[in-house]
Protein backbone atom coordinates (compact mmCIF):
# COMPACT_ATOMS: atom_id res chain seq x y z
CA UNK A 1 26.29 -24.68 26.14
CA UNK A 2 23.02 -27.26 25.11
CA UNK A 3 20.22 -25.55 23.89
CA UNK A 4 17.17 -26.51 25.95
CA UNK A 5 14.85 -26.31 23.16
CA UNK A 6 15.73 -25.87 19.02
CA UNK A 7 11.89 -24.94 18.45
CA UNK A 8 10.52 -22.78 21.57
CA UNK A 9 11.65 -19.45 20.99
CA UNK A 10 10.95 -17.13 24.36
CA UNK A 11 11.03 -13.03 24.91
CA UNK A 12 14.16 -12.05 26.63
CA UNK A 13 11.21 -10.66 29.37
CA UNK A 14 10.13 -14.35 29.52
CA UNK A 15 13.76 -15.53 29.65
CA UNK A 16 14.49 -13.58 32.67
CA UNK A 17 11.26 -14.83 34.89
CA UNK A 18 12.54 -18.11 34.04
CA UNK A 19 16.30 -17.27 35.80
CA UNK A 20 14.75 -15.44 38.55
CA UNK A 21 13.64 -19.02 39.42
CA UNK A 22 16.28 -21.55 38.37
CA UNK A 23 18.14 -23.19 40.43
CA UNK A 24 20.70 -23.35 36.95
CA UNK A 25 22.30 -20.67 35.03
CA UNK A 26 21.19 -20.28 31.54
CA UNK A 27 22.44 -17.78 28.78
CA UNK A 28 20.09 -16.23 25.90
CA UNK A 29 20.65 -15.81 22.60
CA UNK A 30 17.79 -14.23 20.27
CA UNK A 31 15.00 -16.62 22.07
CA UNK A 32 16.59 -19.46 22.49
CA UNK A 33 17.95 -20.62 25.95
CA UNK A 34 21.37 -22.28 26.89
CA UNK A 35 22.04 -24.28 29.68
CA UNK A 36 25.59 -22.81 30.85
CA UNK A 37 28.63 -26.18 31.91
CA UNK A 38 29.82 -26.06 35.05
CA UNK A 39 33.71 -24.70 36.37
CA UNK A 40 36.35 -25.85 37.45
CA UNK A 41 38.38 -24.95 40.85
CA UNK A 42 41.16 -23.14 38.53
CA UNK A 43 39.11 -21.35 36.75
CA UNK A 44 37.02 -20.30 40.26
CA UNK A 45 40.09 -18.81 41.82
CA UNK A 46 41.24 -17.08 39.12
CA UNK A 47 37.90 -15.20 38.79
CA UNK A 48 38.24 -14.46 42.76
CA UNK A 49 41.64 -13.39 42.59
CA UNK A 50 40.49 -11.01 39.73
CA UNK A 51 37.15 -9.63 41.38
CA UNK A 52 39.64 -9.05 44.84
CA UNK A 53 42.04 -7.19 42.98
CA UNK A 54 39.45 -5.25 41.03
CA UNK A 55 37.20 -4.27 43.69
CA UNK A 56 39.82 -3.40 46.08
CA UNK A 57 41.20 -1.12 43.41
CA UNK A 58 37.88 0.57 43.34
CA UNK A 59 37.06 1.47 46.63
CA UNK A 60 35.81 5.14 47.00
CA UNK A 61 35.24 5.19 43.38
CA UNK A 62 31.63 4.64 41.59
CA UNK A 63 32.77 2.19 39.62
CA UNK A 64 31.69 -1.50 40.64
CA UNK A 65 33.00 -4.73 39.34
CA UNK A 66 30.39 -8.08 39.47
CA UNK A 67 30.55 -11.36 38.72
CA UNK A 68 28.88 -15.27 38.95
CA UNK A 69 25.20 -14.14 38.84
CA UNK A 70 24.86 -11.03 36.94
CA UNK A 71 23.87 -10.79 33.62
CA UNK A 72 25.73 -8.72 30.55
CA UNK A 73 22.82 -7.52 28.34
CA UNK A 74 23.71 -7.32 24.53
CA UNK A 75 20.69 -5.36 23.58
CA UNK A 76 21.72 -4.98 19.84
CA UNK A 77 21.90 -8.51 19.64
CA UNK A 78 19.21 -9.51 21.73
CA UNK A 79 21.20 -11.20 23.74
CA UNK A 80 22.06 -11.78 27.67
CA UNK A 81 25.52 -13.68 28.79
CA UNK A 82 27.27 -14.16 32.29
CA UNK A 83 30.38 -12.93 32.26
CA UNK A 84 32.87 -13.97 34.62
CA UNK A 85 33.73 -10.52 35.49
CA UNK A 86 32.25 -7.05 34.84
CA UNK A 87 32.73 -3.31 35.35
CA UNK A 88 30.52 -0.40 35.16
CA UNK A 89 31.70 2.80 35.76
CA UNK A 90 28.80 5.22 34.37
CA UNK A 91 26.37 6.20 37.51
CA UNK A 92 24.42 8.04 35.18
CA UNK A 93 22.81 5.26 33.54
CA UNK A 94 20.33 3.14 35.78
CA UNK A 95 20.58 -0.50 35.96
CA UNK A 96 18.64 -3.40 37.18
CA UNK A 97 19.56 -5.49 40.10
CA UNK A 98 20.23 -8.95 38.33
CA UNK A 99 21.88 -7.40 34.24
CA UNK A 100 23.88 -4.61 33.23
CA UNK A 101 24.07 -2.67 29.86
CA UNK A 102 26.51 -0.36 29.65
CA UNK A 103 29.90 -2.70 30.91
CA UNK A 104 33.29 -0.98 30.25
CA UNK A 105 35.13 -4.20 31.22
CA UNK A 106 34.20 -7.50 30.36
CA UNK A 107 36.79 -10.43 31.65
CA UNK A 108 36.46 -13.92 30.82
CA UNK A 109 38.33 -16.86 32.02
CA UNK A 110 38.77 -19.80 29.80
CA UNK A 111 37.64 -23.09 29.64
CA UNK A 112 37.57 -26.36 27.41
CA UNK A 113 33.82 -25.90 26.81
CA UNK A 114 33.35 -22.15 26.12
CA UNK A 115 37.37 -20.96 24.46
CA UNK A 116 36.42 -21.18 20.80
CA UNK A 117 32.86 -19.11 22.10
CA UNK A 118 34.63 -16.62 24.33
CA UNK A 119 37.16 -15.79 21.52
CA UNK A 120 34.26 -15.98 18.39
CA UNK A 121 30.50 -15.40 18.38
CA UNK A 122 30.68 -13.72 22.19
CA UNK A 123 33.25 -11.24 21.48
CA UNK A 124 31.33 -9.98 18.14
CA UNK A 125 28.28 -9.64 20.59
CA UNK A 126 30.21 -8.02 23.10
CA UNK A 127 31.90 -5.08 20.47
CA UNK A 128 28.41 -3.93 19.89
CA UNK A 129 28.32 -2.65 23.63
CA UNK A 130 29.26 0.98 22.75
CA UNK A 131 30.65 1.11 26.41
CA UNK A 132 33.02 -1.55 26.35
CA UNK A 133 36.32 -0.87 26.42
CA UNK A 134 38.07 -3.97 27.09
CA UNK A 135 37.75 -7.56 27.15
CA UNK A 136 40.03 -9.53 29.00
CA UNK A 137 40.77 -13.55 28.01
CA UNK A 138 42.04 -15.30 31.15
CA UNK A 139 43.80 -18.99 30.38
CA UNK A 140 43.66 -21.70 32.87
CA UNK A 141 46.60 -23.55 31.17
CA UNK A 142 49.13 -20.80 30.51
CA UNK A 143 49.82 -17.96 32.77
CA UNK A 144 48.41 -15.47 29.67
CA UNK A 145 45.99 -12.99 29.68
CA UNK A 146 45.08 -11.46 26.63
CA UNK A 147 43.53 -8.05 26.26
CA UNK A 148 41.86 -6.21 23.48
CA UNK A 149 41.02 -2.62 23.30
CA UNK A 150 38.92 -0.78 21.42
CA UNK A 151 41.43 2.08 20.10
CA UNK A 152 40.00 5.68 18.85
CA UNK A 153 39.12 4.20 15.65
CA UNK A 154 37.18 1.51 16.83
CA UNK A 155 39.40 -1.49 15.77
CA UNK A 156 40.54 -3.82 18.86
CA UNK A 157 43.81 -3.89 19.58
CA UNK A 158 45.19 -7.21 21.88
CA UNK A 159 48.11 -7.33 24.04
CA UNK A 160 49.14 -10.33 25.92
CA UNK A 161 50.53 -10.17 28.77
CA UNK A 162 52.70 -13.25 30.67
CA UNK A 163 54.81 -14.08 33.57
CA UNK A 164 57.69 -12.36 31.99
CA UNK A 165 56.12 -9.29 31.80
CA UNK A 166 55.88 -9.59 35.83
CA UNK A 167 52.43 -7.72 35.55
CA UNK A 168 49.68 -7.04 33.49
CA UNK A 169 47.02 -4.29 32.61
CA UNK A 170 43.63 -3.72 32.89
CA UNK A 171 43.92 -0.26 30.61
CA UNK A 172 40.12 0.46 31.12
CA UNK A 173 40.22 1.13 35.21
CA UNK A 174 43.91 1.99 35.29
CA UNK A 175 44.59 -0.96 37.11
CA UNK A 176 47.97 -2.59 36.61
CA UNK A 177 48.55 -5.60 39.28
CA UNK A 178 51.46 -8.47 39.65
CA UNK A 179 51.25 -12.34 37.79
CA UNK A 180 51.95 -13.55 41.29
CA UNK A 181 48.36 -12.27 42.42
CA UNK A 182 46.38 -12.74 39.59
CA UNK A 183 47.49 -16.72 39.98
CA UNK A 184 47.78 -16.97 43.30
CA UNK A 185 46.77 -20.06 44.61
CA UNK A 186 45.94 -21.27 41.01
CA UNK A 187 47.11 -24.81 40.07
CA UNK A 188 47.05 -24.43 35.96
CA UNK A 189 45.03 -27.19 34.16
CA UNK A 190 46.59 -29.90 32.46
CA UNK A 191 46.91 -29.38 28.55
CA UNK A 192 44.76 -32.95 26.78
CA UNK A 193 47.23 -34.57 24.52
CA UNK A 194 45.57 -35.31 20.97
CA UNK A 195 46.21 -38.63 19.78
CA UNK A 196 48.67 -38.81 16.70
CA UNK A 197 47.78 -40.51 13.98
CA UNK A 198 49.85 -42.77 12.62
């Protein structure tokens, strides 16, 4: 993420005229604005394959599953990300047509750029959500998703899940689907070799 300004600090009301009208998405963090790095044609198919399998799951239910344009609001961190998946399952809570505040599921597939932010700062803003009960880490390089749950004392609990397990769990919506699906179609990134030193 580059910050597009380190000394104009904007309201998160400001923030979100701004991205009604970009033709770029941008992420806010506590008035300042991020311009969000592009993705890659891995990590784009594994976030279809996931928002198939998820909303297919769902039909009937009131539980919906987004992803690519809508926003997760961190109110208690005055925040506002784009996840590349999300659930809500509460109807009793109204939400606005663009964010969402009260996500049960959060998945995120990862990336060069954003793995060391996905797995850090964003998943300490994301525990705040009181309604979260699951974030999901997607690699592009490994077939290996990791999940943590929240458990009934509030500590997050991960299990990974890969190809030898033959499927893996989404705990939160009682979904449990195959490897084969989830990476369907999915040609895995290519791991950069560091340079030894000699």
């Amino acid at each position: 993420m580059i910050a597009l300004s380190d000394s104009v600090f904007i309201t998160p009301e400001e923030y979100l005229q701004l991205e009604e009208k970009s033709n770029i998405k941008h992420e806010y963090i506590d008035g300042q604005v991020y311009t969000m790095a592009g993705t890659t044609d891995t990590h784009n198919t594994i976030v279809g394959n996931l928002f198939i399998l998820i909303r297919n799951h769902f039909r009937g239910s009131d539980c919906r599953v987004y992803f690519a344009d809508i926003k997760a609001r961190i109110e208690k961190r005055n925040r506002f990300y784009y996840p590349d998946i999300l659930v809500n399952c509460d109807p009793q809570y109204p939400e606005t047509p663009t964010y969402k505040r009260f996500s049960k599921l959060i998945i995120e597939v990862l990336s060069d750029s954003t793995e060391a932010f996905d797995r850090g700062d964003k998943f300490n803003d994301y525990q705040t959500l009181d309604s979260l009960e699951e974030y999901v880490l997607v690699n592009t390089k490994h077939q290996r998703v990791e999940t943590f749950r929240r458990n009934e004392q509030g500590l997050w609990v991960l299990q990974t899940y890969t190809p030898d397990d033959q499927t893996f769990e989404l705990q939160s919506i009682n979904l449990t689907a195959p490897f084969t699906d989830l990476y369907q179609d999915v040609e895995l990134e290519a791991i950069a070799q560091k340079a030894e030193l000699s």
